[in-house]
N, C-alpha and C. Protein backbone atom coordinates (compact mmCIF):
# COMPACT_ATOMS: atom_id res chain seq x y z
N UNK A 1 -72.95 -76.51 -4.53
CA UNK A 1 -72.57 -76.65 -5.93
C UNK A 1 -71.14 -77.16 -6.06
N UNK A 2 -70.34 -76.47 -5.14
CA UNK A 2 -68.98 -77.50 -5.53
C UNK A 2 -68.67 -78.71 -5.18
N UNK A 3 -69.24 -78.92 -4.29
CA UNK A 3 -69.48 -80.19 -3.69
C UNK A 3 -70.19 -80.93 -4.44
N UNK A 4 -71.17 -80.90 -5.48
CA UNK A 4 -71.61 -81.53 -6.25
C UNK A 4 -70.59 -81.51 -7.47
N UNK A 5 -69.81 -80.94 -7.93
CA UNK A 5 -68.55 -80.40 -9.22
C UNK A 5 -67.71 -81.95 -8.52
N UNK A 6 -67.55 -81.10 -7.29
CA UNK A 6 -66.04 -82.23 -7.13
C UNK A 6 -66.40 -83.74 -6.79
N UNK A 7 -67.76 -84.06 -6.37
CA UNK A 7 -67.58 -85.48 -6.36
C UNK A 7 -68.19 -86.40 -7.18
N UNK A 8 -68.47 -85.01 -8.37
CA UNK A 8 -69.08 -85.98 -9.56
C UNK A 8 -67.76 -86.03 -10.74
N UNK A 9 -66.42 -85.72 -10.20
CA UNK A 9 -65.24 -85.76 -10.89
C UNK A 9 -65.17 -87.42 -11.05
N UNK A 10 -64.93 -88.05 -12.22
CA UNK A 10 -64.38 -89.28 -12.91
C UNK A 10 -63.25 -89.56 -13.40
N UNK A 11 -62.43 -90.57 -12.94
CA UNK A 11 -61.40 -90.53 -13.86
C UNK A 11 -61.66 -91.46 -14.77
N UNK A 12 -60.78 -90.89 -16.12
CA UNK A 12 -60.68 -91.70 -17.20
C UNK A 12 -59.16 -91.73 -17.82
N UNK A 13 -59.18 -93.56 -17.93
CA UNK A 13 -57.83 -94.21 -17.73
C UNK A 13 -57.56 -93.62 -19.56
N UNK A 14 -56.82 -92.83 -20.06
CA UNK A 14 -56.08 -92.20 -21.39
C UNK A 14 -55.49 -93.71 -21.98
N UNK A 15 -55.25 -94.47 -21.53
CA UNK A 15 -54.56 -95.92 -22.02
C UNK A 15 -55.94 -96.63 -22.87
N UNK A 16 -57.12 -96.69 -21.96
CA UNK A 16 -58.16 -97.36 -22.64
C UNK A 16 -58.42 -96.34 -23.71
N UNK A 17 -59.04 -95.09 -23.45
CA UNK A 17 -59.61 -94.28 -24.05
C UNK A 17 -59.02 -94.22 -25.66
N UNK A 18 -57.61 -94.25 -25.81
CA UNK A 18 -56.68 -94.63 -26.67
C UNK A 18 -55.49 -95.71 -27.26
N UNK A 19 -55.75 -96.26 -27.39
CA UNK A 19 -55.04 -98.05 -27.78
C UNK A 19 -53.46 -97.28 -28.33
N UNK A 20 -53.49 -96.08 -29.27
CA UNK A 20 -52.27 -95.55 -29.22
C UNK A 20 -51.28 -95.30 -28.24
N UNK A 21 -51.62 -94.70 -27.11
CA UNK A 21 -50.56 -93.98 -26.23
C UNK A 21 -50.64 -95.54 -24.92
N UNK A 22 -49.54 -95.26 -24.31
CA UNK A 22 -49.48 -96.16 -23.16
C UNK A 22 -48.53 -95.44 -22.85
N UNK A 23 -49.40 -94.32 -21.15
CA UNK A 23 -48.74 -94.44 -20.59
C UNK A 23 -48.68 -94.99 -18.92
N UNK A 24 -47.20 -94.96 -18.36
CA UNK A 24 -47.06 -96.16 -17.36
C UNK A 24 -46.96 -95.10 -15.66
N UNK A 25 -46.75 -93.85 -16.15
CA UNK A 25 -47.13 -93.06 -14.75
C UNK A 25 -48.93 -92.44 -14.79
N UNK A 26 -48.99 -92.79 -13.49
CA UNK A 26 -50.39 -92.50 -13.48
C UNK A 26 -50.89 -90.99 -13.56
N UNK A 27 -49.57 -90.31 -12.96
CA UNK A 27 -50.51 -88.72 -13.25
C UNK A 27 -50.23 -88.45 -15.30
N UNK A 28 -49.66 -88.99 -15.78
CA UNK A 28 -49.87 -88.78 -16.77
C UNK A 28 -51.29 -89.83 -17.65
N UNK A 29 -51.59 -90.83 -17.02
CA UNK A 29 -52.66 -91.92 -17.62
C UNK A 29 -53.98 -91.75 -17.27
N UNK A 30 -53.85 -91.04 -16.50
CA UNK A 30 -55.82 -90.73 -15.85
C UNK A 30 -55.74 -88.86 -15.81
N UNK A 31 -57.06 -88.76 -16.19
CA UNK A 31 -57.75 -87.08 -16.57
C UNK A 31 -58.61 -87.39 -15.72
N UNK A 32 -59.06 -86.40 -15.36
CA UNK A 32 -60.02 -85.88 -14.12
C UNK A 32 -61.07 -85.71 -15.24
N UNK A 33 -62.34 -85.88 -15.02
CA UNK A 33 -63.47 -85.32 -16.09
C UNK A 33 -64.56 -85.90 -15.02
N UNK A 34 -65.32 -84.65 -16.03
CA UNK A 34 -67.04 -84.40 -15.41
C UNK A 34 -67.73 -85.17 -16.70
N UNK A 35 -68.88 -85.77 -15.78
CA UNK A 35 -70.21 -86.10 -16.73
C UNK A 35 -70.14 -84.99 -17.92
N UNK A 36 -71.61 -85.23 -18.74
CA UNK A 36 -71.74 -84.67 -19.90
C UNK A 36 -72.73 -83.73 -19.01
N UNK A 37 -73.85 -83.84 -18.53
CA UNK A 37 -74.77 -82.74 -17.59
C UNK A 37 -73.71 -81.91 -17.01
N UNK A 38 -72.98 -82.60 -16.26
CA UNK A 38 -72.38 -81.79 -15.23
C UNK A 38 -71.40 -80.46 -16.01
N UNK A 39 -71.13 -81.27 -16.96
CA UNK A 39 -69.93 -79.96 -17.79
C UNK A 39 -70.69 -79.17 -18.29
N UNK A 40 -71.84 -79.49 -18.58
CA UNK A 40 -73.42 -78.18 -19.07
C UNK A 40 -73.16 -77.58 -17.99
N UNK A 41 -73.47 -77.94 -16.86
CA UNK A 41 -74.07 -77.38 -15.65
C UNK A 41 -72.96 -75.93 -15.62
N UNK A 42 -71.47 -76.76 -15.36
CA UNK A 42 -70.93 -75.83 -15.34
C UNK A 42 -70.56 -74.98 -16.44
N UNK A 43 -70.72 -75.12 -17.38
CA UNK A 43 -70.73 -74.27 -18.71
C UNK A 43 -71.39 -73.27 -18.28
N UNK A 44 -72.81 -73.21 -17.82
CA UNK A 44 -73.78 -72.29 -17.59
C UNK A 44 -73.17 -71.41 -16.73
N UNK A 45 -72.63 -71.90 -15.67
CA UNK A 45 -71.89 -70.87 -14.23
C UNK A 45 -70.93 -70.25 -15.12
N UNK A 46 -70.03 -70.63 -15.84
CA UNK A 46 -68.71 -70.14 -16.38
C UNK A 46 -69.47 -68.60 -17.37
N UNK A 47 -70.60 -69.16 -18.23
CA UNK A 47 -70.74 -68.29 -19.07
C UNK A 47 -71.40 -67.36 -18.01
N UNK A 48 -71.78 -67.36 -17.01
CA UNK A 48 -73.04 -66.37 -16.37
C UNK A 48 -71.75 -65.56 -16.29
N UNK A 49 -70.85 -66.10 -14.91
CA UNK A 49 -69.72 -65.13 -14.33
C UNK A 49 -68.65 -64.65 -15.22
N UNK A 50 -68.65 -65.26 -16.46
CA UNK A 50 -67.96 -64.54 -17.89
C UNK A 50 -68.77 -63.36 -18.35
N UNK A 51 -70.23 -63.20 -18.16
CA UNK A 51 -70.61 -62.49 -18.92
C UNK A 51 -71.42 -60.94 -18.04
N UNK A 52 -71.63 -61.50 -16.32
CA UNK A 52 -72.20 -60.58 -15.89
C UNK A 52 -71.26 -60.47 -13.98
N UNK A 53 -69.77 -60.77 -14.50
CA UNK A 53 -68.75 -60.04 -13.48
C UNK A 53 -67.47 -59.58 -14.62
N UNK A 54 -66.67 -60.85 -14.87
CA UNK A 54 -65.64 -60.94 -16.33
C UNK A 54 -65.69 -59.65 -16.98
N UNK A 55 -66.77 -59.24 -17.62
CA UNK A 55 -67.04 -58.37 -19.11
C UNK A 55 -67.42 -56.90 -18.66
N UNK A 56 -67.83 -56.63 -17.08
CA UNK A 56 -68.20 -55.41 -16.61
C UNK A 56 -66.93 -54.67 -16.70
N UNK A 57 -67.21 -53.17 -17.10
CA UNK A 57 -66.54 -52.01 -17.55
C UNK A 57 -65.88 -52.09 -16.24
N UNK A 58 -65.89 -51.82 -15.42
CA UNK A 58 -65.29 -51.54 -14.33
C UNK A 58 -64.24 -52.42 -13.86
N UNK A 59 -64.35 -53.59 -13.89
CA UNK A 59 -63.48 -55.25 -14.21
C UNK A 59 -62.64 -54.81 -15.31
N UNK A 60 -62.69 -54.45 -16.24
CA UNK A 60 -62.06 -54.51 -17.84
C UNK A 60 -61.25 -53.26 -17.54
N UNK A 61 -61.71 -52.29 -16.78
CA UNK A 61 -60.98 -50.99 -16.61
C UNK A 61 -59.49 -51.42 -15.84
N UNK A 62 -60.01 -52.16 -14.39
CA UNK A 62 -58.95 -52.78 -13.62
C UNK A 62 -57.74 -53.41 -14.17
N UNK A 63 -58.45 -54.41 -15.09
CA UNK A 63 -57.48 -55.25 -15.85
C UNK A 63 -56.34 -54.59 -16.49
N UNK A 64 -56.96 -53.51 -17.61
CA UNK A 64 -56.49 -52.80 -18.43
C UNK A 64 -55.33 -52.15 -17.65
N UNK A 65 -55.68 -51.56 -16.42
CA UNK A 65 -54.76 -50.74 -15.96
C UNK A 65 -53.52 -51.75 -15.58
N UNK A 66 -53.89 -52.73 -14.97
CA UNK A 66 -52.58 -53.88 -14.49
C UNK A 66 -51.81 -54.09 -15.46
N UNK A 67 -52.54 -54.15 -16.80
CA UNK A 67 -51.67 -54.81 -17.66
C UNK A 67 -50.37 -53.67 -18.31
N UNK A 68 -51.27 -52.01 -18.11
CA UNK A 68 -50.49 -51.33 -18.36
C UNK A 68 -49.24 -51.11 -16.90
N UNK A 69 -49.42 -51.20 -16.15
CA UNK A 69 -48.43 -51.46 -15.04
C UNK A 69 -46.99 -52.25 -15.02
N UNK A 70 -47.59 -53.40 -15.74
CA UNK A 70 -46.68 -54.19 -15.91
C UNK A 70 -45.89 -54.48 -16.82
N UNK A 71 -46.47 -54.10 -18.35
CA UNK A 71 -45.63 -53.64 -19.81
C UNK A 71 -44.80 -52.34 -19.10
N UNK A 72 -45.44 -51.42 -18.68
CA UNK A 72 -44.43 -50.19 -17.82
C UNK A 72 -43.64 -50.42 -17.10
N UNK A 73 -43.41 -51.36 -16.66
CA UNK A 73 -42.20 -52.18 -15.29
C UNK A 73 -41.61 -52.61 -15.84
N UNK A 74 -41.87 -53.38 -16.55
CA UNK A 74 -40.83 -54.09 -17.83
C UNK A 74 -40.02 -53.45 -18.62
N UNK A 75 -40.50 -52.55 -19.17
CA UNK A 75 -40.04 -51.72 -19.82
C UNK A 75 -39.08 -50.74 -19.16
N UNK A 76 -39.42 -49.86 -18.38
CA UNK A 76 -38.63 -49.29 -17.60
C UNK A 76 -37.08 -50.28 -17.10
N UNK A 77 -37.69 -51.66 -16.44
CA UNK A 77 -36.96 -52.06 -16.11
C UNK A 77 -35.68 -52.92 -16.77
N UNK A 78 -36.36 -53.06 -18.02
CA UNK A 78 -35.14 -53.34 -18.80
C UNK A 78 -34.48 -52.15 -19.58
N UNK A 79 -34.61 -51.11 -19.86
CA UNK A 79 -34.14 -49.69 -20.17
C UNK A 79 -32.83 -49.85 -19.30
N UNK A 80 -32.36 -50.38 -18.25
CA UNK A 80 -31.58 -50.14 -17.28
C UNK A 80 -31.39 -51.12 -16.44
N UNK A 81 -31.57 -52.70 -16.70
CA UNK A 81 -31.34 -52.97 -15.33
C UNK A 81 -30.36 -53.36 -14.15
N UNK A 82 -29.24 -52.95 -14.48
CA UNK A 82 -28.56 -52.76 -13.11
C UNK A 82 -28.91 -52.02 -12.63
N UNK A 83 -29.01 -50.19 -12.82
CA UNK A 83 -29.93 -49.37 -11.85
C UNK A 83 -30.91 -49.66 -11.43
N UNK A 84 -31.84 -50.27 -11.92
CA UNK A 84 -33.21 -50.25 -11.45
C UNK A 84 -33.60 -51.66 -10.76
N UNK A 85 -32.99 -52.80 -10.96
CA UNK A 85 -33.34 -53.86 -10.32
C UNK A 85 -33.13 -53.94 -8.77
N UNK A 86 -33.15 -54.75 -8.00
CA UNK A 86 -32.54 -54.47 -6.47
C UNK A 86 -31.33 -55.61 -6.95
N UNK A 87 -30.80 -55.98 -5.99
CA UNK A 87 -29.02 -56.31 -6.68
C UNK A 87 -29.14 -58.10 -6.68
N UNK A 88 -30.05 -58.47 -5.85
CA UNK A 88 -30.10 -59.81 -5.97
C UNK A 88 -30.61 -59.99 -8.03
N UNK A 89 -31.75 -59.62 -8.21
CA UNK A 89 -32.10 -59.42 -9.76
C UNK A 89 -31.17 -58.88 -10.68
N UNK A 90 -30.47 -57.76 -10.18
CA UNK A 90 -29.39 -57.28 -11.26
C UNK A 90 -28.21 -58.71 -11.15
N UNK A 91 -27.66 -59.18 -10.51
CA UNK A 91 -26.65 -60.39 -10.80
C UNK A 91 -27.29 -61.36 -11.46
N UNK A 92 -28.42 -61.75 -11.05
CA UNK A 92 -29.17 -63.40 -12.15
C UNK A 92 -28.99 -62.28 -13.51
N UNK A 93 -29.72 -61.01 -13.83
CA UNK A 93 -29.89 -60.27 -15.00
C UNK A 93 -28.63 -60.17 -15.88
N UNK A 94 -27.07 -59.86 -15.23
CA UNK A 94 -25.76 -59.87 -15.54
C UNK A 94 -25.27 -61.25 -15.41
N UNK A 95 -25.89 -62.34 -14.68
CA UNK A 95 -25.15 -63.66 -15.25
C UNK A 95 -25.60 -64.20 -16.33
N UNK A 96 -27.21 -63.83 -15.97
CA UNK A 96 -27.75 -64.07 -17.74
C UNK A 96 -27.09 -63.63 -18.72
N UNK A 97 -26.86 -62.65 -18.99
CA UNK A 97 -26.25 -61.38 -20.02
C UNK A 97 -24.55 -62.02 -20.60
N UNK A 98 -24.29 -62.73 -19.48
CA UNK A 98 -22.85 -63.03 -19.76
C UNK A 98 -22.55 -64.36 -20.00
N UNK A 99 -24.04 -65.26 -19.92
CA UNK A 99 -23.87 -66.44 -20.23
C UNK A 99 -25.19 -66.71 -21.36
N UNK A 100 -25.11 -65.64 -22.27
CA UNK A 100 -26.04 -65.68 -23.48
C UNK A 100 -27.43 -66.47 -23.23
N UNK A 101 -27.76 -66.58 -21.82
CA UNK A 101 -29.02 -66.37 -21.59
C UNK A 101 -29.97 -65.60 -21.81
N UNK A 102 -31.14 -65.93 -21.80
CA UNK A 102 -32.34 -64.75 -22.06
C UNK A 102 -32.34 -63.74 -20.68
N UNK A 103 -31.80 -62.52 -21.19
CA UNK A 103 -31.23 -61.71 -19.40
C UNK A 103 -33.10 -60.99 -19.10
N UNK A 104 -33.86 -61.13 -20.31
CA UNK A 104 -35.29 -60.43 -20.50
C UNK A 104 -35.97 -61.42 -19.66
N UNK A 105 -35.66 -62.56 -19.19
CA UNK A 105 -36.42 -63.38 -19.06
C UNK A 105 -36.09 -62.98 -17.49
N UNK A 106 -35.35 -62.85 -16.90
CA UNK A 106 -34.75 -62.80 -15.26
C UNK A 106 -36.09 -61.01 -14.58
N UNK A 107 -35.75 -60.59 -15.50
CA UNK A 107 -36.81 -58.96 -15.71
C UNK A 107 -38.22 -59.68 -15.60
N UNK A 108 -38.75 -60.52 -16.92
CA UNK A 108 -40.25 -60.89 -16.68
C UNK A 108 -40.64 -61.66 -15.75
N UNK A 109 -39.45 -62.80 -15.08
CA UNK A 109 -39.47 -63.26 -13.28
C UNK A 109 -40.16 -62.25 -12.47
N UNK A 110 -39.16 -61.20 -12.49
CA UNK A 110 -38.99 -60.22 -11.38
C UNK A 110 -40.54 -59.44 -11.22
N UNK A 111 -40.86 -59.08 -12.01
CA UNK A 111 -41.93 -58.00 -12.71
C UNK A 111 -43.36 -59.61 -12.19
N UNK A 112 -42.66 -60.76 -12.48
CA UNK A 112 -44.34 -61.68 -12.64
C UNK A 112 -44.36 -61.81 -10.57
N UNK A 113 -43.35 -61.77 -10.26
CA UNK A 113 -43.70 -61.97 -8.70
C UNK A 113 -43.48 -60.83 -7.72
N UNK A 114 -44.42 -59.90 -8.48
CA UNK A 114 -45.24 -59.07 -7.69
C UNK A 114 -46.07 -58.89 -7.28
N UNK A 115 -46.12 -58.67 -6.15
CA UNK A 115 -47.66 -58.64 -5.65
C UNK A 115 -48.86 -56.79 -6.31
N UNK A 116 -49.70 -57.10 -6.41
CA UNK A 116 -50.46 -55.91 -7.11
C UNK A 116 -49.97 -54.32 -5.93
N UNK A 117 -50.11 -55.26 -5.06
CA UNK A 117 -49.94 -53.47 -4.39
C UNK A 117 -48.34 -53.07 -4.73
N UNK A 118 -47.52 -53.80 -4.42
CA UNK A 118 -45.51 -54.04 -4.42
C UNK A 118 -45.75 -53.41 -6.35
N UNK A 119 -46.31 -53.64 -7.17
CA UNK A 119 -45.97 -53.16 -8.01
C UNK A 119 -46.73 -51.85 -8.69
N UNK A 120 -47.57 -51.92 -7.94
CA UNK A 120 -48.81 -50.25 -7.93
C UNK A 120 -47.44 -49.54 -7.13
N UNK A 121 -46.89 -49.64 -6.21
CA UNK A 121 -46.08 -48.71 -5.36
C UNK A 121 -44.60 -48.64 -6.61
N UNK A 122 -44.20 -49.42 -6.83
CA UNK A 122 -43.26 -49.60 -8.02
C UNK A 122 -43.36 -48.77 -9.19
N UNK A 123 -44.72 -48.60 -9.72
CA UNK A 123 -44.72 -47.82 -10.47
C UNK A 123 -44.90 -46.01 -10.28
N UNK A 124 -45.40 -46.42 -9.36
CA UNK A 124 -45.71 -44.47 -8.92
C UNK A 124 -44.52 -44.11 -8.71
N UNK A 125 -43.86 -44.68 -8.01
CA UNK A 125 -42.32 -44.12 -7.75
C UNK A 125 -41.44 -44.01 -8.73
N UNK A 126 -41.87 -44.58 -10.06
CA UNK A 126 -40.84 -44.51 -11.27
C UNK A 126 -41.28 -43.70 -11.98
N UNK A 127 -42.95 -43.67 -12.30
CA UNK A 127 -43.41 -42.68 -13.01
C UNK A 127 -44.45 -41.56 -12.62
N UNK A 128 -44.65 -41.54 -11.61
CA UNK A 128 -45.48 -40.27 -10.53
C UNK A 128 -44.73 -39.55 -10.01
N UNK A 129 -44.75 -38.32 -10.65
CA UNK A 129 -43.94 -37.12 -9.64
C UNK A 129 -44.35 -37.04 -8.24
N UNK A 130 -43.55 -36.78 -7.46
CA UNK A 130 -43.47 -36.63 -6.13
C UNK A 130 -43.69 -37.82 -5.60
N UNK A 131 -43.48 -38.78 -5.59
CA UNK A 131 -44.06 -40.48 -4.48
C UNK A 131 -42.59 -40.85 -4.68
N UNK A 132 -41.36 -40.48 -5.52
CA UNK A 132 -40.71 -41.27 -4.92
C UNK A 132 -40.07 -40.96 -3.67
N UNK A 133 -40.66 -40.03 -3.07
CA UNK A 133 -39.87 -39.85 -1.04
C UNK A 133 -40.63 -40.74 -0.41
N UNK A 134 -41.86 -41.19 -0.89
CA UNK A 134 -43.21 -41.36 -0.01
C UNK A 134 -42.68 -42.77 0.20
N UNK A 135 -42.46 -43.29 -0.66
CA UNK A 135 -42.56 -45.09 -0.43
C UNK A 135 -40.74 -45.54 -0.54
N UNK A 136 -40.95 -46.46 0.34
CA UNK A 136 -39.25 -47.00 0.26
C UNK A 136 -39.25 -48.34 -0.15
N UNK A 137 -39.42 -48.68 -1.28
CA UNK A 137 -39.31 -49.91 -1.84
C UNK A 137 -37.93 -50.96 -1.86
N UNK A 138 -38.03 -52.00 -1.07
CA UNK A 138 -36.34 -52.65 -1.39
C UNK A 138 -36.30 -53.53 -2.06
């Protein structure tokens, strides 16, 4: 099946398609596109695995919890962050701060390049009694 997806990919030149726009770099002048079957085809896969992996309680539970993980990291972590950042993040956070940058934005960096387990351990230790001896986070 992907092998049929990817080599029934077409390009279409955006210059013809539109007499308005001209443009002169090519990754901006050609779109990747599928037939009209083929985008059914895959419509069908998208809606199956949207509707019977995507939408399962147990999936939605997962999600839910990450998302609360990470509004909680954030949060916490801007409450404070020179304490709480490690010091490379607290200086971008304080040069931000002092050069009327968005210093929130250096926090939602920090918090987006985590890995799921690095920030499952992140949070127990901030808000689970007793784990913060257990794990040594740097």
């Amino acid at each position: 099946m992907v092998n049929y997806l990817i080599t029934a990919i077409e390009l279409t030149d955006l210059n013809e398609l539109n007499k308005n726009v001209d443009f002169e770099e090519n990754l901006l002048r050609y779109n990747a596109t599928l037939p009209k079957t083929t985008m059914q085809a895959l419509q069908i896969f998208k809606d199956f695995v949207y509707e019977f992996v995507i939408k399962q309680t147990s999936i939605q539970r997962l999600e839910y919890r990450g998302q609360q993980i990470v509004m909680e990291l954030f949060e916490a972590l801007s409450s404070d962050p020179l304490r709480l950042l490690p010091i490379n993040s607290a200086r971008r956070w304080q040069h931000a701060l002092d050069n009327n940058d968005n210093a929130h934005r250096v926090i939602a960096d920090y918090v987006a390049g985590m890995t799921d387990d690095y920030a499952s351990r992140l949070h127990q230790t901030l808000f689970v009694a007793n784990t913060a001896d257990t794990y040594h986070l740097s």
